[in-house]
Protein backbone atom coordinates (compact mmCIF):
# COMPACT_ATOMS: atom_id res chain seq x y z
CA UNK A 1 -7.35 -7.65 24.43
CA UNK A 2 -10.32 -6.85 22.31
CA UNK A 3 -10.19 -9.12 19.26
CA UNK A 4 -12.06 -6.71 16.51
CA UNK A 5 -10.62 -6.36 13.12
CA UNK A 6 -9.55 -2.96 12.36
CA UNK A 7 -9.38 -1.01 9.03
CA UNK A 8 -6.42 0.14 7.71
CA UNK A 9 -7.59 2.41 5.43
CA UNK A 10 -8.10 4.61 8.70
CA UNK A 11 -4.57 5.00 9.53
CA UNK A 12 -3.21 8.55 10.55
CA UNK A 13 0.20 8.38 10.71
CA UNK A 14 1.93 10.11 13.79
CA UNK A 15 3.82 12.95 13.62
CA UNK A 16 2.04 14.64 10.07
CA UNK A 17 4.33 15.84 7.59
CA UNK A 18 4.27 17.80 4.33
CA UNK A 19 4.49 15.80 1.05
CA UNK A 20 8.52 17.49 0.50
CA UNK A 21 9.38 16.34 4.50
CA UNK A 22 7.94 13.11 3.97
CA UNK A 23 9.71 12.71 0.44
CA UNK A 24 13.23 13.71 2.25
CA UNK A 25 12.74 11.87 5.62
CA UNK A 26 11.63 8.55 3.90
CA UNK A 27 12.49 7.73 0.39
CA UNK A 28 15.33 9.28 -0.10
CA UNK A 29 17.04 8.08 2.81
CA UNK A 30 15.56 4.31 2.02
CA UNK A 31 17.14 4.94 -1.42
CA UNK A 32 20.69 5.81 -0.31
CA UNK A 33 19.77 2.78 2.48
CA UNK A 34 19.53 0.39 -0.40
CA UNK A 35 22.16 1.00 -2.13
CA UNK A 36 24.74 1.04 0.52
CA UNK A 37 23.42 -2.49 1.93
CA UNK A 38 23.31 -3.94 -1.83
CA UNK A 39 27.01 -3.39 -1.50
CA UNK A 40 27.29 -4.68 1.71
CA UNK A 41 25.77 -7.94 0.74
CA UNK A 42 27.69 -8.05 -2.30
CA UNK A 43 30.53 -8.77 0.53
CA UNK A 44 29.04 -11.02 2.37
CA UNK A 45 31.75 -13.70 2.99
CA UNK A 46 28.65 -16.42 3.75
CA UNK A 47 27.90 -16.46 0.17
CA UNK A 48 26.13 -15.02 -2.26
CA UNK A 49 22.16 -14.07 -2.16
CA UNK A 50 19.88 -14.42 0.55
CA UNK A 51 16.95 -16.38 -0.64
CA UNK A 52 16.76 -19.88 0.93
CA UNK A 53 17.49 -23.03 -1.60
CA UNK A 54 14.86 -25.59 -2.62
CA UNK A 55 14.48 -28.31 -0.32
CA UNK A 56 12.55 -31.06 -0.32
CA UNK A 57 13.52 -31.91 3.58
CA UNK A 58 12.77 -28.50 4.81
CA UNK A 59 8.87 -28.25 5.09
CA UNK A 60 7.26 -24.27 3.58
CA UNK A 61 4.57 -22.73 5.78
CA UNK A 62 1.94 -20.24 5.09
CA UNK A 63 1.09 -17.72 7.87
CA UNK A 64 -2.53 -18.52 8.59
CA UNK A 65 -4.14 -15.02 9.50
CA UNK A 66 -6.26 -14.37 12.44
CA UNK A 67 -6.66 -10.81 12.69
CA UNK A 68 -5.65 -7.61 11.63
CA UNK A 69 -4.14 -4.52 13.32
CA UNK A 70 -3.05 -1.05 12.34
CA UNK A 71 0.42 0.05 12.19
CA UNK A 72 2.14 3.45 11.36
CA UNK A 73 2.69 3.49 8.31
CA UNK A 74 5.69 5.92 8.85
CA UNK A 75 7.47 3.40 10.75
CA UNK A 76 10.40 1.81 9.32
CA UNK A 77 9.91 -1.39 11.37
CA UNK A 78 13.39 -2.68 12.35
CA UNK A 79 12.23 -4.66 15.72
CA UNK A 80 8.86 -5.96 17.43
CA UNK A 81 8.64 -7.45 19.96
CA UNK A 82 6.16 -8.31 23.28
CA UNK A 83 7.19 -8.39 26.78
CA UNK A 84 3.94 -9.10 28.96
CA UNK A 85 1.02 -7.98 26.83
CA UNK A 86 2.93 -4.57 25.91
CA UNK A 87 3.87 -3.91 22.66
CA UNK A 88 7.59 -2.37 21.79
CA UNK A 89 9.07 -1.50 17.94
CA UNK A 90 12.28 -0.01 16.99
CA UNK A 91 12.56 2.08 13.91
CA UNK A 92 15.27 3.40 11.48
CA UNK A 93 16.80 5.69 9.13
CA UNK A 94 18.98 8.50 10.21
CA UNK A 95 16.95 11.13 11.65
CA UNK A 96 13.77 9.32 11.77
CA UNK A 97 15.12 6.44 13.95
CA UNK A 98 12.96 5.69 17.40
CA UNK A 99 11.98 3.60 20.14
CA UNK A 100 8.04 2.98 20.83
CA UNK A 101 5.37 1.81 22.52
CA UNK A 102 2.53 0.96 21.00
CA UNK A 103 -0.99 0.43 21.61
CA UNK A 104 -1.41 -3.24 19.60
CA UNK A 105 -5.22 -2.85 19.29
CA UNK A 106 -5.28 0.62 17.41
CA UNK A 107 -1.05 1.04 16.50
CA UNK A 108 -1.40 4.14 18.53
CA UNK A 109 2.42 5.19 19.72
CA UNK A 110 2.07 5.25 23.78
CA UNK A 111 5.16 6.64 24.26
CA UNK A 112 8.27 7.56 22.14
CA UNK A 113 11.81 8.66 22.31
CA UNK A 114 13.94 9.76 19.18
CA UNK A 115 17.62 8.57 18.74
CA UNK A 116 20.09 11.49 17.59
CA UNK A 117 20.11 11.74 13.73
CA UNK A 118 23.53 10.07 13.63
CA UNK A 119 22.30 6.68 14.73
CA UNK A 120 20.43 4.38 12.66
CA UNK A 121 18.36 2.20 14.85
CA UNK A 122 17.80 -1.08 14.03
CA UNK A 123 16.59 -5.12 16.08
CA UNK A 124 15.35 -4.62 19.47
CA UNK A 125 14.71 -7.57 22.23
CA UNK A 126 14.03 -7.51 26.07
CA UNK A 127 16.09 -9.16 27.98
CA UNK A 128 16.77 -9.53 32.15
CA UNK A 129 14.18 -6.72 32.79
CA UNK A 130 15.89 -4.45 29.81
CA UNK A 131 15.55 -3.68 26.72
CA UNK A 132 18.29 -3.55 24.09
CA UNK A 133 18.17 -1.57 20.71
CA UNK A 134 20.88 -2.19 18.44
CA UNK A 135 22.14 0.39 15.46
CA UNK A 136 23.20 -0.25 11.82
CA UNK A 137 26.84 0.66 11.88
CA UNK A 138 27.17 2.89 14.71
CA UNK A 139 28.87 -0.13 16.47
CA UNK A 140 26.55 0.90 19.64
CA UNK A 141 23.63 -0.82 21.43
CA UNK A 142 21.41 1.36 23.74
CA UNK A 143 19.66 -0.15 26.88
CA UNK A 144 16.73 1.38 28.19
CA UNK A 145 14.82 0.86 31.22
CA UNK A 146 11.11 -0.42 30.00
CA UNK A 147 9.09 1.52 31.82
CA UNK A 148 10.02 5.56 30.91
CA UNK A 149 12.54 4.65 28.30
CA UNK A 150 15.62 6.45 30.52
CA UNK A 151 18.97 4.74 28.93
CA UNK A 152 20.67 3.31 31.58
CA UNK A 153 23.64 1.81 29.25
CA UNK A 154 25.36 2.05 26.01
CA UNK A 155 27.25 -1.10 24.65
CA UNK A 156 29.73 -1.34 21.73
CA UNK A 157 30.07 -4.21 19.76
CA UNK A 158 32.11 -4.65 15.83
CA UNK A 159 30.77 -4.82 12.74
CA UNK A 160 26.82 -4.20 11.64
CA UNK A 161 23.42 -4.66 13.65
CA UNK A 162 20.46 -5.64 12.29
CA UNK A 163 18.09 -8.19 14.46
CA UNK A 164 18.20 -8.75 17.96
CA UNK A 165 16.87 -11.21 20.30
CA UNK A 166 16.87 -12.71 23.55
CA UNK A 167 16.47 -16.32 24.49
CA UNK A 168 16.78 -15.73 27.89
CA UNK A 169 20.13 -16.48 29.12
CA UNK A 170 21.88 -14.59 25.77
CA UNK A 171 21.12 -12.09 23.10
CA UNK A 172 21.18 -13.46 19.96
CA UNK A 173 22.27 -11.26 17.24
CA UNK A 174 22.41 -11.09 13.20
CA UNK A 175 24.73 -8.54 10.97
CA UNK A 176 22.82 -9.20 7.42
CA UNK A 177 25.32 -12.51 6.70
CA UNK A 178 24.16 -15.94 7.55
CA UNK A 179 26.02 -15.97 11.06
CA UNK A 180 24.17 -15.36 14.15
CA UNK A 181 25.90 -14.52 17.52
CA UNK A 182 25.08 -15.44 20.59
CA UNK A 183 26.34 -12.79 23.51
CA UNK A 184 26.23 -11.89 26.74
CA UNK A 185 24.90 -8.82 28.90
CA UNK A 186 27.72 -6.71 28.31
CA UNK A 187 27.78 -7.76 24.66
CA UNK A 188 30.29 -10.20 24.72
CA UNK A 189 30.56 -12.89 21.99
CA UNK A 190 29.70 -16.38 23.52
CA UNK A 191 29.18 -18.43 20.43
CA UNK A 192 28.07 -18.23 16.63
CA UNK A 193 26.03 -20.53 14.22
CA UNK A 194 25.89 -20.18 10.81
CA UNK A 195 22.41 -20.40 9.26
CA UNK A 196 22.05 -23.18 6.49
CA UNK A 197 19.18 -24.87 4.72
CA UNK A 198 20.71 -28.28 3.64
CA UNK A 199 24.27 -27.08 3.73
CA UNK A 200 23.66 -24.12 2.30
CA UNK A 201 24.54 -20.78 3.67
CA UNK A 202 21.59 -18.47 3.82
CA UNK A 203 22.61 -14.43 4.14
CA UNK A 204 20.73 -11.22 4.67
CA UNK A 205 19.09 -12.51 8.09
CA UNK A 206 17.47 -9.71 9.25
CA UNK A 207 14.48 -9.21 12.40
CA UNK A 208 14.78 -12.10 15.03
CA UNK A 209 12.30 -13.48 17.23
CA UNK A 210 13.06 -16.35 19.76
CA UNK A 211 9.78 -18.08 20.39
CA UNK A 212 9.02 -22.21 21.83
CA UNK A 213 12.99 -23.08 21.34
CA UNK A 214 13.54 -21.52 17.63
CA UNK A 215 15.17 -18.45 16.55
CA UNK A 216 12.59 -16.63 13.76
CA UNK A 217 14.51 -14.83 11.14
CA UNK A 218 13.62 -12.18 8.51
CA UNK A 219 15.20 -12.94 4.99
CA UNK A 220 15.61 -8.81 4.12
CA UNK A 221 14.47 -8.28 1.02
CA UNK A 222 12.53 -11.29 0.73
CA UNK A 223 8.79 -12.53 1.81
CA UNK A 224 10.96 -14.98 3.70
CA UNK A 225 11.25 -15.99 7.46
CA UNK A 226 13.13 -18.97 8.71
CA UNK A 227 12.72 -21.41 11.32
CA UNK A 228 16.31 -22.12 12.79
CA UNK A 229 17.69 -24.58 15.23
CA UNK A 230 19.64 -22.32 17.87
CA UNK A 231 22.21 -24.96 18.13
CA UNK A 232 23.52 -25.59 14.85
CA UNK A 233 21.55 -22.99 12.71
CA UNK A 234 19.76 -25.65 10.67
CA UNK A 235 16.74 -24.74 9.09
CA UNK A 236 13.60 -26.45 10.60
CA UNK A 237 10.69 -24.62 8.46
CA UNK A 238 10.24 -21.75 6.06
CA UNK A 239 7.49 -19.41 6.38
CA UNK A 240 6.33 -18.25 3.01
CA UNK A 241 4.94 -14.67 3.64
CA UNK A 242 4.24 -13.55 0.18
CA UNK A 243 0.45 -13.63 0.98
CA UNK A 244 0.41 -11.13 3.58
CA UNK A 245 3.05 -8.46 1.31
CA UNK A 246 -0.16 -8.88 -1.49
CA UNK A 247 -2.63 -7.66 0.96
CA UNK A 248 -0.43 -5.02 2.11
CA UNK A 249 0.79 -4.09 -1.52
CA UNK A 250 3.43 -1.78 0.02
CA UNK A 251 4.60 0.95 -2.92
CA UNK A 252 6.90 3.02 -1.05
CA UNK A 253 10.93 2.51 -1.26
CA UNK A 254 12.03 -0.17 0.89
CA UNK A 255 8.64 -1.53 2.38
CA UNK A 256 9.56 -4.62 2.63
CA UNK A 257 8.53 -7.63 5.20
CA UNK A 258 10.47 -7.00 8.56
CA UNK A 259 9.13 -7.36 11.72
CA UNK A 260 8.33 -10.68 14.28
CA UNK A 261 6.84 -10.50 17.37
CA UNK A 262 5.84 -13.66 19.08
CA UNK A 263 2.57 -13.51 21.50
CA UNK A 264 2.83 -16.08 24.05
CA UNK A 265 -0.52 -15.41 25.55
CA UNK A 266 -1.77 -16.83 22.60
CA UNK A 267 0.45 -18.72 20.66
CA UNK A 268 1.02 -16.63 17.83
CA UNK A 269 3.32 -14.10 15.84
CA UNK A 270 2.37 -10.11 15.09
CA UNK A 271 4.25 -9.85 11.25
CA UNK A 272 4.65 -6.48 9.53
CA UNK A 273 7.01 -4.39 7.38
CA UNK A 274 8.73 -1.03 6.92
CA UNK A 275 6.34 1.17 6.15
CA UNK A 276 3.75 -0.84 6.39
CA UNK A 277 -0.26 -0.02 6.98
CA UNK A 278 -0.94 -3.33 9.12
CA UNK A 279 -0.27 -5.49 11.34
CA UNK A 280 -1.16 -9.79 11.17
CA UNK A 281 -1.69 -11.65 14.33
CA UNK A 282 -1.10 -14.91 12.64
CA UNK A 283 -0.65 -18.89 13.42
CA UNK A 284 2.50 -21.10 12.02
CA UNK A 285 0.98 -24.18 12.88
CA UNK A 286 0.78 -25.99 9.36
CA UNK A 287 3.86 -27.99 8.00
């Protein structure tokens, strides 16, 4: 992969729209989209508020940047992930909701298939030669065959999706509370940790990544990702992301920091947002 830094100032989002079809198929849809999950999380039975507690055990980390890529900016970015060099993102919002692949050197989409305006897609992860795109509350997961995208399986499951994972031998799961849920195949509940940072409960886990033995979680509405122990959801690191939201300086509704993809090849994770212009290749090694 060519390692060039790109500018993002020459974006051209895919699929142009009119100023009144972008207006109704974005931010008035992110609008209703906050609104609803603000009352959502005012439910959460983990506790209240997702930001993570001080802590003077748990050690902060700033994402050290290597390079930068495009991304379209039309995407609302709900999963990203790599599965041998290839680039794969999820998107949502009812009617705009899709699965892609994209080119990571120019954020090209290489190929592209549209869920039915009913579903609301949301975390995405490969797993066992598959991969496996959740929705919001649709209660369904779709399973596509990697290669043309041809569904080969729908899955039900209870309750709300938002990140998904893989591990390897399970899918590892998050509905917006601090509980994550480990399942199987056929979407069957093994096991479940609850996420805490020194005994606290911390909600609103969003985008997961499983990368070198640690789950990587988005904190939504927060510059926020958190290292976490599969096996008792303890906090190992937090990754303070602030610095690459002020470079981005998103304006539109609901652009906020959501997306992890790890790059083995290289040791390092591809961050971005909803809505977002860019894409960082970065490195988590300080702490």
């Amino acid at each position: 992969m060519s390692r060039a830094r790109v500018n993002p100032d020459n974006l051209n989002p895919i699929d142009p729209m009119t100023m009144p079809e972008l207006l109704k198929r974005l931010f008035l849809p992110t609008l209703l989209l906050t609104l609803l999950l603000v009352n959502s999380c005012s439910e959460d039975p983990s506790g209240p508020g997702g930001d993570p507690p001080p802590s003077d055990s748990v050690t902060t980390v700033i994402p050290q940047i290597d390079t930068v890529f495009l991304h379209d900016n039309t995407a609302f970015t709900q999963g990203l992930l790599f599965q041998n060099g290839r680039l794969f993102e999820s998107t949502g919002l009812n009617g705009a909701s899709s699965l892609r692949e994209v080119d990571p050197e120019s954020g090209a989409i290489l190929r592209r298939v549209d869920l039915p305006d009913l579903y609301f897609g949301e975390g995405l992860a490969y797993h066992n030669g598959r991969l496996y795109q959740l929705t919001w509350r649709n209660g369904v997961a779709f399973v596509y065959d990697p290669d043309n995208f041809a569904v080969l399986d729908t899955l039900s499951y209870s309750g709300e999706g938002w990140g998904l994972t893989s591990d390897g031998v399970s899918l590892i799961m998050s509905n917006g509370t601090a509980d994550i849920t480990f399942r199987d195949e056929a979407f069957a509940a093994e096991r479940t940790i609850r996420v805490r940072v020194d005994g606290m409960s911390v909600s609103r886990l969003n985008e997961l990544e499983y990368a070198n033995g640690r789950i990587y979680a988005n904190v939504w509405l927060t510059d926020t990702i958190l290292e976490i122990d599969p096996e008792d959801g303890a906090v190992q690191r937090v990754i303070d992301a602030s610095s690459l939201t002020a470079i981005e300086a998103p304006t539109a509704s609901g652009a906020v920091l959501n997306g992890i993809a790890f790059y083995p090849e290289r040791n390092t994770f591809w961050l971005t947002g909803k809505l977002w212009s860019r894409m960082f290749e970065v490195r988590l090694d300080g702490g």
